[in-house]
Every structure is written in C-alpha cells, then in structure tokens.
C-alpha atoms as a PDB file:
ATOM      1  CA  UNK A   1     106.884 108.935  88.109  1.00  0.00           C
ATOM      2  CA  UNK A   2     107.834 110.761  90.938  1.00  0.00           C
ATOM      3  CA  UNK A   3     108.737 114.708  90.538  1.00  0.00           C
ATOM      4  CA  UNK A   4     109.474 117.348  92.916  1.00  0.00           C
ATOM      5  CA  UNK A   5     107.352 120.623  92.994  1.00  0.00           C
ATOM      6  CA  UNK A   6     107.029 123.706  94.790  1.00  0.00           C
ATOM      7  CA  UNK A   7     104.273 124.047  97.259  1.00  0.00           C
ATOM      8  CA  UNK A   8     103.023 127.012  99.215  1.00  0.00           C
ATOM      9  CA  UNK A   9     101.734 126.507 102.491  1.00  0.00           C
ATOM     10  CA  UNK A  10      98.760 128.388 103.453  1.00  0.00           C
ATOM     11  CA  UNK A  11      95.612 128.624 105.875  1.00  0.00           C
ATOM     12  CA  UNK A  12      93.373 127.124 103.075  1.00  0.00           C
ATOM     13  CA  UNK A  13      96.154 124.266 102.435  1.00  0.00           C
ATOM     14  CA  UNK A  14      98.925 122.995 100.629  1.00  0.00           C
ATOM     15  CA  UNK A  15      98.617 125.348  97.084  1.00  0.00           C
ATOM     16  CA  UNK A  16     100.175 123.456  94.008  1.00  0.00           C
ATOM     17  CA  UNK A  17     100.604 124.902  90.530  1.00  0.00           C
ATOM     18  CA  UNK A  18      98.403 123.082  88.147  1.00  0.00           C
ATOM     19  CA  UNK A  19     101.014 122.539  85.590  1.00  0.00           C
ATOM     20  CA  UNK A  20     103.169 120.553  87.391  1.00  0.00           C
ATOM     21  CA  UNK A  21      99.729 117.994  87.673  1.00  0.00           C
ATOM     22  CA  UNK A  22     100.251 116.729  83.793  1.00  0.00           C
ATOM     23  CA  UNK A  23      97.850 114.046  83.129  1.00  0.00           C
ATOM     24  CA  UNK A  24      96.270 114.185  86.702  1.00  0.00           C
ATOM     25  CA  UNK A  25      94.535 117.288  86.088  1.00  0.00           C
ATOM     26  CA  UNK A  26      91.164 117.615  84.808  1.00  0.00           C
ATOM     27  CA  UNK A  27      90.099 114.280  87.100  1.00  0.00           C
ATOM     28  CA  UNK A  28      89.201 113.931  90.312  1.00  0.00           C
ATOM     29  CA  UNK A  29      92.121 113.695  92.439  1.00  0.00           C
ATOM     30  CA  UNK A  30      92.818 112.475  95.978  1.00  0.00           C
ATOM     31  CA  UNK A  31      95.692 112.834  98.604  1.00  0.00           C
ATOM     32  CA  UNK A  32      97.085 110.270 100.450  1.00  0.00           C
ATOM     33  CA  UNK A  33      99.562 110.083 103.256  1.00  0.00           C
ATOM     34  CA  UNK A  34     102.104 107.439 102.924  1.00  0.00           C
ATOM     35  CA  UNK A  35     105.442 106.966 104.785  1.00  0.00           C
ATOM     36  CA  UNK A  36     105.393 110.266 105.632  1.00  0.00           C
ATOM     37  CA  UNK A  37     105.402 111.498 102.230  1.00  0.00           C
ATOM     38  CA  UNK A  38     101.243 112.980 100.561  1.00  0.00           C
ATOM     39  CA  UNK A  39     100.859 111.078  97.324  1.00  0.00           C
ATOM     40  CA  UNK A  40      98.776 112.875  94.843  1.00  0.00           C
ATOM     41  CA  UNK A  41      96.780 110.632  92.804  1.00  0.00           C
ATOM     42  CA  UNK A  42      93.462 110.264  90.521  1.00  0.00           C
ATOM     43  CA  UNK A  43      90.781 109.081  92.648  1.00  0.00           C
ATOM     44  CA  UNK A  44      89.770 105.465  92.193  1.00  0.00           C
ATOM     45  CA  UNK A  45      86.964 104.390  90.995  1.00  0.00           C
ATOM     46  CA  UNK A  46      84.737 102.773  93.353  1.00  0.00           C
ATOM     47  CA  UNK A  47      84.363  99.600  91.797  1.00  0.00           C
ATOM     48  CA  UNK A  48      88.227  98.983  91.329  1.00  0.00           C
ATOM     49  CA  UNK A  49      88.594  99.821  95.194  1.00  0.00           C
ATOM     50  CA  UNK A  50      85.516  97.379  96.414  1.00  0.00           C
ATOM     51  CA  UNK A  51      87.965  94.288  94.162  1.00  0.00           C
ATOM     52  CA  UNK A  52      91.263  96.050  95.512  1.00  0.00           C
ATOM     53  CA  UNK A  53      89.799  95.625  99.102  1.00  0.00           C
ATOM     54  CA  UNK A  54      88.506  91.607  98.642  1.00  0.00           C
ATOM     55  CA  UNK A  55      91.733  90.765  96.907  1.00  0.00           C
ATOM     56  CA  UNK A  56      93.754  92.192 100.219  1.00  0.00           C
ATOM     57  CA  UNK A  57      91.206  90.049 102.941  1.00  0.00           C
ATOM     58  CA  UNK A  58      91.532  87.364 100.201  1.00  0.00           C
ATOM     59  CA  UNK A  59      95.308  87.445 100.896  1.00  0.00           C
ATOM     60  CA  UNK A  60      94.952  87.739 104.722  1.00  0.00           C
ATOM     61  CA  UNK A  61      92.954  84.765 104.511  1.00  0.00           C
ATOM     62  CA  UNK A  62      89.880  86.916 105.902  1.00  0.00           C
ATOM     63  CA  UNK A  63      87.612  86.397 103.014  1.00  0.00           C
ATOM     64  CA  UNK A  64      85.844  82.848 103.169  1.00  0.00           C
ATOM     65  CA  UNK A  65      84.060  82.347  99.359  1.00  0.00           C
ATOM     66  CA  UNK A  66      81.497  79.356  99.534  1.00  0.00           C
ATOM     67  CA  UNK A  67      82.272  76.640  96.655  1.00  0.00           C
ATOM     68  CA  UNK A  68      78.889  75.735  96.156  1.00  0.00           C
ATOM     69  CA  UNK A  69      76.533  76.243  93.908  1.00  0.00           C
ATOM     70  CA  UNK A  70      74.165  79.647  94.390  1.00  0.00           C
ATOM     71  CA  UNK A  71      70.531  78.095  94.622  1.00  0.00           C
ATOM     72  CA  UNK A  72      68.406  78.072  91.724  1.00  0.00           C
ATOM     73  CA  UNK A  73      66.128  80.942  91.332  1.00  0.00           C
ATOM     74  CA  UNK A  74      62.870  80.739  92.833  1.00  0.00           C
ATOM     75  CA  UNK A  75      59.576  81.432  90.699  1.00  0.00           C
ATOM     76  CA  UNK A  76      57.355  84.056  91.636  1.00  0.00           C
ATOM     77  CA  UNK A  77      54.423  82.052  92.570  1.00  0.00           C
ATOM     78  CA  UNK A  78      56.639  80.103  95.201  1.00  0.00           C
ATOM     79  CA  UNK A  79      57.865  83.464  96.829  1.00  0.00           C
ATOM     80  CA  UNK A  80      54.013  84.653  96.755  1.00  0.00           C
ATOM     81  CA  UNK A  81      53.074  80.890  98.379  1.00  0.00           C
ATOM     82  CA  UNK A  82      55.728  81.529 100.804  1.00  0.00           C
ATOM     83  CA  UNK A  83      55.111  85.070 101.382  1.00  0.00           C
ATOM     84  CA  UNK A  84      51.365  84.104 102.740  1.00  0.00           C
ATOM     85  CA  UNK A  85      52.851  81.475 104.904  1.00  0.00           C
ATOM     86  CA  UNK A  86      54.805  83.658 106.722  1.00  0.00           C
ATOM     87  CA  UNK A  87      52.142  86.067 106.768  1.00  0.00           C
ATOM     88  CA  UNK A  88      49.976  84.093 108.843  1.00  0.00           C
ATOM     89  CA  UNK A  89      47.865  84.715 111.941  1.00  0.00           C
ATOM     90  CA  UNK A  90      49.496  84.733 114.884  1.00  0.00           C
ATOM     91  CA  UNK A  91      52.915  86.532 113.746  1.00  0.00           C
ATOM     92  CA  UNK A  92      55.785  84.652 113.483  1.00  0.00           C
ATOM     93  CA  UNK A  93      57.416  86.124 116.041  1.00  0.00           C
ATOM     94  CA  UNK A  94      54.801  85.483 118.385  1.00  0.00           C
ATOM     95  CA  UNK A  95      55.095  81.625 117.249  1.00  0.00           C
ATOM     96  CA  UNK A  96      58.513  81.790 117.753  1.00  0.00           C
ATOM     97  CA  UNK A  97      58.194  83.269 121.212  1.00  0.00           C
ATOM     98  CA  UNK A  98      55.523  80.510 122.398  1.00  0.00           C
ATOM     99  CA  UNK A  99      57.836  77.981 120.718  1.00  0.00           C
ATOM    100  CA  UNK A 100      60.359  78.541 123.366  1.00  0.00           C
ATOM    101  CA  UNK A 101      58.602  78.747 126.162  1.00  0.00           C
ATOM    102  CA  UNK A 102      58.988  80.711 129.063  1.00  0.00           C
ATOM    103  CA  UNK A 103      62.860  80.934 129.724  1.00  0.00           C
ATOM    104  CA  UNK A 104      64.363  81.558 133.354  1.00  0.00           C
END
C-alpha cells in the first residue's frame, strides 16, 4: 500500500503525523532509502533478515552448503582425552614451530 502524506521538514528530521502510520505504529519502525524514494517500514526481525541475507548469496551462487553429513557428536571423555593431549609439555605451538624448521 503506498499513500501519500504530509511531512514537515525540520532540524530534528523529517516529522510525520502518527495517524497516517496505521498498522505500523506501535512497532519498531525503520527507514529505508530506495530509488530515491524513504520507505517506511516495521523493522525486521533479526532472524528473518540473517535467512533473507543467505537466500540472496544463495542466489548469487556465493553461499557454498556442504552435502555431507555433520560429524557425530563427540563424548565428553574423548574431548577431555583430547583436551590433555593438546595440553601437553612443550606447547603446541612450540612443536609446531620446531616441526618446520628454521625457514630462510
């Protein structure tokens, strides 16, 4: 639906009555410029943006989604067995260092 209104310009902004909002007031509301024209609109909700934005790189072709399976979940104990591992004396960043060697 798209309505003409009367808008006063002032220092503080663009002042619009509030009855001429209808159904958009009493939300949050956002403006947005598009072909030249501010569109007045509720605000989205974040969730509904985040799938608005993957559906648009989806469409670009910008969006690579793996078809394989996730990998199964890992028990606590192996994470803690792991965890010690990596832990270990020297760091592994030192290991990884002498790994290398001494690069010119």
């Amino acid at each position: 639906m798209e309505k003409s209104i009367p808008v006063e310009a002032t220092d503080r902004g663009l002042l619009i009555p509030r009855e001429v909002l209808g159904e958009l007031e009493g939300g949050e509301l956002e403006a947005v410029m598009d072909e030249g024209r501010i569109i007045i609109r509720r605000k989205l909700d974040p969730a509904d943006e985040k799938a608005r934005v993957a559906q648009a790189l989806r469409d670009a072709g910008l969006l690579y989604e793996p078809n394989w399976d996730p990998p199964s979940p890992v028990s606590e104990q192996a994470r803690s067995r792991l965890a010690e591992k990596l832990a270990s004396d020297p760091p592994l960043s030192e290991m990884i260092i002498a790994d290398r060697g001494v690069r010119a």
